[in-house]
C-alpha atoms as a PDB file:
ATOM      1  CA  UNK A   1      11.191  10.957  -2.167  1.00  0.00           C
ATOM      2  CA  UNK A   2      11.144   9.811   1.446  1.00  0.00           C
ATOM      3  CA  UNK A   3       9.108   6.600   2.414  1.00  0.00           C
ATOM      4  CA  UNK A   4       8.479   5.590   6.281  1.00  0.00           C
ATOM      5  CA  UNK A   5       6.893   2.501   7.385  1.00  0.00           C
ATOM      6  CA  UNK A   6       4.520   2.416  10.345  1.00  0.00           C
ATOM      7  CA  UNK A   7       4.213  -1.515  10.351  1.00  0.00           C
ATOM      8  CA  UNK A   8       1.753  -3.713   8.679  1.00  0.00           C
ATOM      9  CA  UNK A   9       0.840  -2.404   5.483  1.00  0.00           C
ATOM     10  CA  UNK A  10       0.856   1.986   6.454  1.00  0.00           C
ATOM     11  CA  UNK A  11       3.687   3.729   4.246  1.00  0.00           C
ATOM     12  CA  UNK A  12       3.687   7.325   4.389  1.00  0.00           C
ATOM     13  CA  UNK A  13       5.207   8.904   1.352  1.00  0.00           C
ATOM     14  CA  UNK A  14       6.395  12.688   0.859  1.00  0.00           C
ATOM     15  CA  UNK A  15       6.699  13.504  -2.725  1.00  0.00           C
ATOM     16  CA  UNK A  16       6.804  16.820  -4.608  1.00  0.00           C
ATOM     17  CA  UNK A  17       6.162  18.487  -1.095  1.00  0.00           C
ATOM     18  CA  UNK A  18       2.757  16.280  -0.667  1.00  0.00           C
ATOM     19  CA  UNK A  19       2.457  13.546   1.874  1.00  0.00           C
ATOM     20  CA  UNK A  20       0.957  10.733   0.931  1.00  0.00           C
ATOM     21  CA  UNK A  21      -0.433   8.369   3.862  1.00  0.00           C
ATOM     22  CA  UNK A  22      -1.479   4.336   2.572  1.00  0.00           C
ATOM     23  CA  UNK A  23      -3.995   2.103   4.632  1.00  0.00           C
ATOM     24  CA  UNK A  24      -3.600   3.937   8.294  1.00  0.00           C
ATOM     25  CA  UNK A  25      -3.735   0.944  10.431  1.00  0.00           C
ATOM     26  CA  UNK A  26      -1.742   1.510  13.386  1.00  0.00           C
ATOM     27  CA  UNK A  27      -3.540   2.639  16.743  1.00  0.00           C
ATOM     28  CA  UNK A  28      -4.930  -1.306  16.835  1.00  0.00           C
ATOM     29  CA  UNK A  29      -1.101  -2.550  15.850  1.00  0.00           C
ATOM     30  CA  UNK A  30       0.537  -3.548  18.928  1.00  0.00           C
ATOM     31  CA  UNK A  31       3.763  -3.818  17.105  1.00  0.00           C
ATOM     32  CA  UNK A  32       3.402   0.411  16.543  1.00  0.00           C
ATOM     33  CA  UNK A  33       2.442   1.078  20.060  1.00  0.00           C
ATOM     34  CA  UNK A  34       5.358   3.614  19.586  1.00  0.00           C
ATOM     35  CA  UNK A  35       3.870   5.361  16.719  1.00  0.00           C
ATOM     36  CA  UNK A  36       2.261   8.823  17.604  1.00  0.00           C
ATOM     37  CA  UNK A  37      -1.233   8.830  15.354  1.00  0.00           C
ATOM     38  CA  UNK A  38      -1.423  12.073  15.880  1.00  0.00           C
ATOM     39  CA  UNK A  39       1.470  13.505  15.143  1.00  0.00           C
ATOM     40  CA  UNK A  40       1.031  11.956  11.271  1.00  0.00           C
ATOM     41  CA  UNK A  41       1.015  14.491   8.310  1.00  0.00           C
ATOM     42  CA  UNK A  42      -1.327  13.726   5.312  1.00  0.00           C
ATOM     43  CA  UNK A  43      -2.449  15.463   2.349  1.00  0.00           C
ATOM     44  CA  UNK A  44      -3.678  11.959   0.678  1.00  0.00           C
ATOM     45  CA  UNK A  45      -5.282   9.074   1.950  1.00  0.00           C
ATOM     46  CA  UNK A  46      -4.702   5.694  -0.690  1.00  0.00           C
ATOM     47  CA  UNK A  47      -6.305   3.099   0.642  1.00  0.00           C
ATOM     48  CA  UNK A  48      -6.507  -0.483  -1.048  1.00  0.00           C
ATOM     49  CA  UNK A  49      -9.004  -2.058   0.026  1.00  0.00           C
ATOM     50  CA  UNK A  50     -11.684  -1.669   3.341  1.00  0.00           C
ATOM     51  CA  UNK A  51     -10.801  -4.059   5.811  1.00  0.00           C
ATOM     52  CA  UNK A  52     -10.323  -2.873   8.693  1.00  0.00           C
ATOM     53  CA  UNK A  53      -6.424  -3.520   8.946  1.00  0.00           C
ATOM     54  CA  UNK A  54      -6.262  -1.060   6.504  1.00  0.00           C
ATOM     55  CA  UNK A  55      -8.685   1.453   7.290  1.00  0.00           C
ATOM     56  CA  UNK A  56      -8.358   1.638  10.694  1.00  0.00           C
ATOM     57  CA  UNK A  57      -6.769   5.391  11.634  1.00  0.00           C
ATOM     58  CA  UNK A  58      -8.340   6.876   8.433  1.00  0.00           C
ATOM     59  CA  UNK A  59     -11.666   8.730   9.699  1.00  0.00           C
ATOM     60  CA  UNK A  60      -8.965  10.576  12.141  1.00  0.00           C
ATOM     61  CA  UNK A  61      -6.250  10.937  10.254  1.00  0.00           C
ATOM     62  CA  UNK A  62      -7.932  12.431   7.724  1.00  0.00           C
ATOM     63  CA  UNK A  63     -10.427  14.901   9.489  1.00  0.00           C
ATOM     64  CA  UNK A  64      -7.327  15.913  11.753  1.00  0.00           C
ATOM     65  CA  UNK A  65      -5.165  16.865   8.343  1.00  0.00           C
ATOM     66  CA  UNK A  66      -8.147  17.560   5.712  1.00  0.00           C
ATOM     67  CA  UNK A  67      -6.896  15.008   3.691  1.00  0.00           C
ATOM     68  CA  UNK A  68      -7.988  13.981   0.443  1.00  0.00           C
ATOM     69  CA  UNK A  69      -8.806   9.842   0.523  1.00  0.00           C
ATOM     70  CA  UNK A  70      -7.945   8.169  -2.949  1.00  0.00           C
ATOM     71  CA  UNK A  71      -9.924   4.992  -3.225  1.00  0.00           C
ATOM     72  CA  UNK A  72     -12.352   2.939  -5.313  1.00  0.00           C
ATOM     73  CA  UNK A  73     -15.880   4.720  -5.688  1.00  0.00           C
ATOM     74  CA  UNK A  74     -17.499   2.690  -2.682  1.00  0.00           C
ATOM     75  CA  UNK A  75     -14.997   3.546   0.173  1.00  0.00           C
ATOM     76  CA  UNK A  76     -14.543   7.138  -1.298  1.00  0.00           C
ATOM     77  CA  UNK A  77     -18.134   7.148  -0.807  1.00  0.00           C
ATOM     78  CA  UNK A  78     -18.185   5.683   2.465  1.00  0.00           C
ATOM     79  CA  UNK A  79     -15.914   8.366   4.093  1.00  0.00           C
ATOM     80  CA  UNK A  80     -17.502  10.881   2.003  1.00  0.00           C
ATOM     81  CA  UNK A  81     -20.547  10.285   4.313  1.00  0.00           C
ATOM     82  CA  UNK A  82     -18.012  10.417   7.622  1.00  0.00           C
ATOM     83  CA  UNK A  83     -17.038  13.863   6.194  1.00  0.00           C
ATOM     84  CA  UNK A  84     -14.143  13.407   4.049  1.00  0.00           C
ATOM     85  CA  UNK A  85     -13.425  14.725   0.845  1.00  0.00           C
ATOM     86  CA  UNK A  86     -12.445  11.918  -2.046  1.00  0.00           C
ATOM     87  CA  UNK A  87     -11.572  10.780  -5.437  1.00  0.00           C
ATOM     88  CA  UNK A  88     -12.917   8.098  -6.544  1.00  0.00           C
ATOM     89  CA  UNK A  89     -11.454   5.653  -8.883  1.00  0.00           C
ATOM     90  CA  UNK A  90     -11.603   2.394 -10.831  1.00  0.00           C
ATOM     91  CA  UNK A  91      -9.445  -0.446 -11.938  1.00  0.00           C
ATOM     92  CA  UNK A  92      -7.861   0.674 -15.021  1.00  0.00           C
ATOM     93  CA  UNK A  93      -8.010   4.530 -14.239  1.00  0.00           C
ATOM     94  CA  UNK A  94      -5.992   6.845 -13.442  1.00  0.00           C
ATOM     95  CA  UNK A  95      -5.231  10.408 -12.691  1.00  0.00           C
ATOM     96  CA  UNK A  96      -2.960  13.442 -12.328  1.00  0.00           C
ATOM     97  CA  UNK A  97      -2.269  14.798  -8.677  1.00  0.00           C
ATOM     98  CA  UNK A  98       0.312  17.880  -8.049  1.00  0.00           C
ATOM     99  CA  UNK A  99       2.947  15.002  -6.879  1.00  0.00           C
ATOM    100  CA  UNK A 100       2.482  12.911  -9.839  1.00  0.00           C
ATOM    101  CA  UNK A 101       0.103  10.300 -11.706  1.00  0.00           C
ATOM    102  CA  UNK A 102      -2.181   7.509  -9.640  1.00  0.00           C
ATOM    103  CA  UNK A 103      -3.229   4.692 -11.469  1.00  0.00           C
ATOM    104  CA  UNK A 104      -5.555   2.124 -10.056  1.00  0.00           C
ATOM    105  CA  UNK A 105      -4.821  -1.516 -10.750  1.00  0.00           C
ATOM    106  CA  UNK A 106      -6.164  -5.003  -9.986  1.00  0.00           C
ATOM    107  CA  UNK A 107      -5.787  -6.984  -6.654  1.00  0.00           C
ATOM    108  CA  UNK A 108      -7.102 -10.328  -6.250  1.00  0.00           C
ATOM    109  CA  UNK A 109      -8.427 -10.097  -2.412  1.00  0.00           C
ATOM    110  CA  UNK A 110     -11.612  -9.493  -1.043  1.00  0.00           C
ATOM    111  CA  UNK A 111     -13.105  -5.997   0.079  1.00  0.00           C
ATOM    112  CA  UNK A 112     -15.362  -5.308   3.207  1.00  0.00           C
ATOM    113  CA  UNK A 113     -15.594  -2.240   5.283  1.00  0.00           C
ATOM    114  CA  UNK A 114     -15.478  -2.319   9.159  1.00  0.00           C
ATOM    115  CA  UNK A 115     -19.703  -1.439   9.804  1.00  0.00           C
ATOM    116  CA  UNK A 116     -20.063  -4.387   6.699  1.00  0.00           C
ATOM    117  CA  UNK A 117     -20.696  -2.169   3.757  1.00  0.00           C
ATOM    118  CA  UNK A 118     -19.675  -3.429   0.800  1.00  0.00           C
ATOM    119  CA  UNK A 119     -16.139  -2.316  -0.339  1.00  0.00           C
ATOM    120  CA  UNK A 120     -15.705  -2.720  -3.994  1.00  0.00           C
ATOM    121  CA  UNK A 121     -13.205  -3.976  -5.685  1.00  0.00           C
ATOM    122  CA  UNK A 122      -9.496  -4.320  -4.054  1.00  0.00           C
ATOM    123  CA  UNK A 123      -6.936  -2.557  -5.752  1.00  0.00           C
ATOM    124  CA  UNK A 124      -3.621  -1.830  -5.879  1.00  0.00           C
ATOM    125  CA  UNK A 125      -1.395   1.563  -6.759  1.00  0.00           C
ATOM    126  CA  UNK A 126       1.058   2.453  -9.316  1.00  0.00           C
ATOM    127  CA  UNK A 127       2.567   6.272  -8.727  1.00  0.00           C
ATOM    128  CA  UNK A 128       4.974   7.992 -11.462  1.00  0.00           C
ATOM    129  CA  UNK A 129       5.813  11.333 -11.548  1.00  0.00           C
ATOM    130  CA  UNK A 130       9.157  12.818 -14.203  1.00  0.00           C
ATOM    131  CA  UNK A 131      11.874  11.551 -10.928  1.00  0.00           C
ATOM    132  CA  UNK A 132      10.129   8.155  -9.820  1.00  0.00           C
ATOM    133  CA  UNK A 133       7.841   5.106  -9.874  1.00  0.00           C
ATOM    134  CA  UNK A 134       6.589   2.815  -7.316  1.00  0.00           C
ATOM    135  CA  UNK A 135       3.396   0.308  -7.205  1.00  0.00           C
ATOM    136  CA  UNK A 136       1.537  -0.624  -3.544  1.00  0.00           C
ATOM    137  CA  UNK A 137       0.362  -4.066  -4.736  1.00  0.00           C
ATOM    138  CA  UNK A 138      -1.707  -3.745  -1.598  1.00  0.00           C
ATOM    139  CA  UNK A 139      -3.588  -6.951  -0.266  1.00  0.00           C
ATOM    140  CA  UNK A 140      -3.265  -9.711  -3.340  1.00  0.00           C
ATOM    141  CA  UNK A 141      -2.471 -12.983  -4.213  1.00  0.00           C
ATOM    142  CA  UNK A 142       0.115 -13.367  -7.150  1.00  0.00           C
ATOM    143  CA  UNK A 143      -2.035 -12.730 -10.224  1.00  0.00           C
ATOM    144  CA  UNK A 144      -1.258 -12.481 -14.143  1.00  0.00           C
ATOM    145  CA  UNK A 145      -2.418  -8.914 -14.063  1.00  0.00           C
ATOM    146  CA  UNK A 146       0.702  -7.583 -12.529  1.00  0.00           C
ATOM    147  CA  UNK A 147       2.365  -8.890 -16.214  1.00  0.00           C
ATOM    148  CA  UNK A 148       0.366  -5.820 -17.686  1.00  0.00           C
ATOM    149  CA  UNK A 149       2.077  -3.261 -15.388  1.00  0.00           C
ATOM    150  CA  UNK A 150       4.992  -3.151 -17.410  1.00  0.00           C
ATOM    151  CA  UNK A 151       3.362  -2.696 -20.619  1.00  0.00           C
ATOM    152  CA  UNK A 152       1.143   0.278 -19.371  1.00  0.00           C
ATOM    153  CA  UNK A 153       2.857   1.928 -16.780  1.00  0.00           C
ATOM    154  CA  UNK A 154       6.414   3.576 -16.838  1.00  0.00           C
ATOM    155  CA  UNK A 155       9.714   1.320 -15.192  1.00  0.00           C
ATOM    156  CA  UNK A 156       9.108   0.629 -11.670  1.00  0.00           C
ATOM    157  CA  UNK A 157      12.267   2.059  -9.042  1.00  0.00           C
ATOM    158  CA  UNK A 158      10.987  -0.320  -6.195  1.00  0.00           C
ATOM    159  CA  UNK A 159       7.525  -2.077  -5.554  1.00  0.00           C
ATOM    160  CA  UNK A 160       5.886  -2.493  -2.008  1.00  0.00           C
ATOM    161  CA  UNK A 161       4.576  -6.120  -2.187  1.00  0.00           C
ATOM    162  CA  UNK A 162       2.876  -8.199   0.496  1.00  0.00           C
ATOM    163  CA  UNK A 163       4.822 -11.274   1.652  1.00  0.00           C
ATOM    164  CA  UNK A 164       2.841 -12.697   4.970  1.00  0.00           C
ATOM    165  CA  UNK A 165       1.332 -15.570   3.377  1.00  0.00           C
ATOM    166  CA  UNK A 166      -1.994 -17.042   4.541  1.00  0.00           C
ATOM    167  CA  UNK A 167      -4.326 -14.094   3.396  1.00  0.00           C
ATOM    168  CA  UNK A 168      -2.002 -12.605   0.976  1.00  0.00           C
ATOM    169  CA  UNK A 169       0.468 -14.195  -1.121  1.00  0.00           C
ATOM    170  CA  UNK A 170       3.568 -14.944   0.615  1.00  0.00           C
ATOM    171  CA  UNK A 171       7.557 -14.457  -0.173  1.00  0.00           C
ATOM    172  CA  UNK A 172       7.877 -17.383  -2.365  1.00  0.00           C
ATOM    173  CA  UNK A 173       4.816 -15.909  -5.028  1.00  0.00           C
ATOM    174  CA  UNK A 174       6.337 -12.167  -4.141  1.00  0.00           C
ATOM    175  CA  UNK A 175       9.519 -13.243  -5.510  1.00  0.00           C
ATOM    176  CA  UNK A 176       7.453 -13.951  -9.077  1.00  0.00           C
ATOM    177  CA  UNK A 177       5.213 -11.098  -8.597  1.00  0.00           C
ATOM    178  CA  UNK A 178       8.773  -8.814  -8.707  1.00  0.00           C
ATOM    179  CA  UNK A 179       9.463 -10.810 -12.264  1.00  0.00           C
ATOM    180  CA  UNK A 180       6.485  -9.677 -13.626  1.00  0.00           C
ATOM    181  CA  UNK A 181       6.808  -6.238 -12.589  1.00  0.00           C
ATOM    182  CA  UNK A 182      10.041  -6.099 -13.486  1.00  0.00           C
ATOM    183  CA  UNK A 183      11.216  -4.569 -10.424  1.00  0.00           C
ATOM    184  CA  UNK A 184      13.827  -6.117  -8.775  1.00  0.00           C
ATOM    185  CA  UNK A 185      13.622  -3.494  -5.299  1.00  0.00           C
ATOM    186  CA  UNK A 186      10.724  -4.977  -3.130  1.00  0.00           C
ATOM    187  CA  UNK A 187       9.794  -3.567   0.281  1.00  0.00           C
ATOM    188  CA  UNK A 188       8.082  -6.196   2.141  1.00  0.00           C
ATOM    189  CA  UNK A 189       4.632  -5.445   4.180  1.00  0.00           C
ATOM    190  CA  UNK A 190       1.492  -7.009   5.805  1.00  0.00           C
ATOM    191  CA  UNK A 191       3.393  -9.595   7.520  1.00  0.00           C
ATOM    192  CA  UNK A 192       4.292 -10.145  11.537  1.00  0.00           C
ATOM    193  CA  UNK A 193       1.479  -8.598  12.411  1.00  0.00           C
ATOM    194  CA  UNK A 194      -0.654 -10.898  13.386  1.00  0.00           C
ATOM    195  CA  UNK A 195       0.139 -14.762  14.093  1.00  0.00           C
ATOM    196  CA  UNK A 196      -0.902 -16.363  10.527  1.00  0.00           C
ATOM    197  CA  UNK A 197       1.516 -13.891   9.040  1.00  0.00           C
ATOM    198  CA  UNK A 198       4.623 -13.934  11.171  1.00  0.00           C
ATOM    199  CA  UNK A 199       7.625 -14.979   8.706  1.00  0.00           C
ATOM    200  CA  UNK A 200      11.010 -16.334   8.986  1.00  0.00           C
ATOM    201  CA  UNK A 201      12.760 -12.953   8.017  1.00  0.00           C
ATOM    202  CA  UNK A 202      15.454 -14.531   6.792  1.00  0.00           C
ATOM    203  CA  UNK A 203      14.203 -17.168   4.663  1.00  0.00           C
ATOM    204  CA  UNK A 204      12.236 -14.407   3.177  1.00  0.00           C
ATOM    205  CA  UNK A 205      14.909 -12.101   1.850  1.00  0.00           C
ATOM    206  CA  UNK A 206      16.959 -15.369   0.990  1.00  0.00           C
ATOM    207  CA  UNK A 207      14.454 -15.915  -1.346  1.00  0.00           C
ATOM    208  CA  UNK A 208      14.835 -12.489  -3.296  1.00  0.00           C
ATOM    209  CA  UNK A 209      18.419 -12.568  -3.164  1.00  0.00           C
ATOM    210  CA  UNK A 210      18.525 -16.385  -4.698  1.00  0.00           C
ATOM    211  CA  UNK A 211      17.268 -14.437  -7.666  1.00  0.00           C
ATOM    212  CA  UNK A 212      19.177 -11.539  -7.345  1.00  0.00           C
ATOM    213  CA  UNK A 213      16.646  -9.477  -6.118  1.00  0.00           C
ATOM    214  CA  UNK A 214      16.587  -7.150  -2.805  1.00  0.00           C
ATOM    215  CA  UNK A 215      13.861  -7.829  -0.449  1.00  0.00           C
ATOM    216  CA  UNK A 216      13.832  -4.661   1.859  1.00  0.00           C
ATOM    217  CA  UNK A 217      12.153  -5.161   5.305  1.00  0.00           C
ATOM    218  CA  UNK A 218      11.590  -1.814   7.083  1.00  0.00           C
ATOM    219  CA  UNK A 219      11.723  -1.419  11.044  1.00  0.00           C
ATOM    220  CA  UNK A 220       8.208  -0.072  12.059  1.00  0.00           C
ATOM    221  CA  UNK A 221       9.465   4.017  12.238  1.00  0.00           C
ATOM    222  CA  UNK A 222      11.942   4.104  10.454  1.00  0.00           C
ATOM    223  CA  UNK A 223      12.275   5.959   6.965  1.00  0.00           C
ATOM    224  CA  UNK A 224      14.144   5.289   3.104  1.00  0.00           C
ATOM    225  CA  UNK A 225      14.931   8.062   0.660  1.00  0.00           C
ATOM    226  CA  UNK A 226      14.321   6.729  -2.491  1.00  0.00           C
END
């Protein structure tokens, strides 16, 4: 499995010969002005949540590739009426794709899309197919919930957590998020991006390693096999 970061919280994932795009925000990213949009493969669209700094390359990404967008009910909906096909899911849910199992899981954040339509529930992913298994905590604070991942899903190989602080949790609460996942590979996101979020990079991956963890943080562009 190869994973690619295109800076804030957009991973693109190719799995079991799919490719697998998460919250497409990078046209308004200053920090990705090197990042060709169009140029991006994707077969899936998983988006977390609607806000716009995670939705914002979607609509073209997806019409440009026919992709599929995996999301709560009320953004599937919403891009269903932009002319995008969709699954829709629910907290607790989950389903089988040709690369592998989606299950959608809590997030404590909020949810609006860019025109103001409501945008459900926040979520986050877990992904397991027979080789590997990841969770995209997307945008959430630390929350009790993520204790329940480990009793329902199979053993996590790394975990994409957010660790910018201010609207998400930061490194400090990441560090006990990873405990109760019981994953001790994080890749760091939705941080730097914008001034409440920059980080002391340092400090940050001090933090995992204190605990004998690995806090990964990914140059925008550049990939991991996993």
């Amino acid at each position: 499995m190869k994973l690619t970061y295109y800076g804030h919280s957009t991973f693109a994932v190719e799995i079991k010969g799919k490719h697998l795009l998460f919250d497409p925000f990078i046209t308004p990213n200053e920090l990705a002005k090197d990042i060709v949009v169009d140029q991006l493969k994707a077969d899936y669209l998983l988006i977390t949540h609607g806000h716009g700094d995670h939705v914002a390359d979607a609509e073209n990404i997806g019409k440009k590739n026919h992709a599929k967008v995996v999301s709560n009910f009320e953004i599937v909906s919403w891009f269903e009426k932009k002319g995008l096909a969709g699954h829709p899911m629910n907290h607790g849910g989950k389903v089988a794709f040709e690369f592998g199992t989606v299950k959608y899981v809590n997030a404590v954040h909020s949810s609006v899309l860019p025109d103001g339509t409501y945008g459900g529930n926040p979520g986050g992913f877990v992904i397991w197919n027979e080789d590997i298994c990841f969770y995209n905590a997307g945008d959430t604070a630390l929350t009790m919930d993520m204790k329940l991942l480990p009793l329902i899903c199979p053993k996590l190989d790394f975990a994409i957590l957010p660790i910018g602080d201010n609207f998400t949790m930061g490194y400090e609460d990441a560090v006990v998020a990873s405990d109760y996942i019981g994953c001790d590979k994080v890749i760091g996101c939705h941080y730097d991006t914008f001034g409440y979020i920059k980080i002391d990079h340092d400090a940050a991956k001090k933090a995992f390693a204190d605990k004998g963890k690995e806090l990964i943080l990914l140059p925008i562009g550049e990939s991991l096999d996993l």
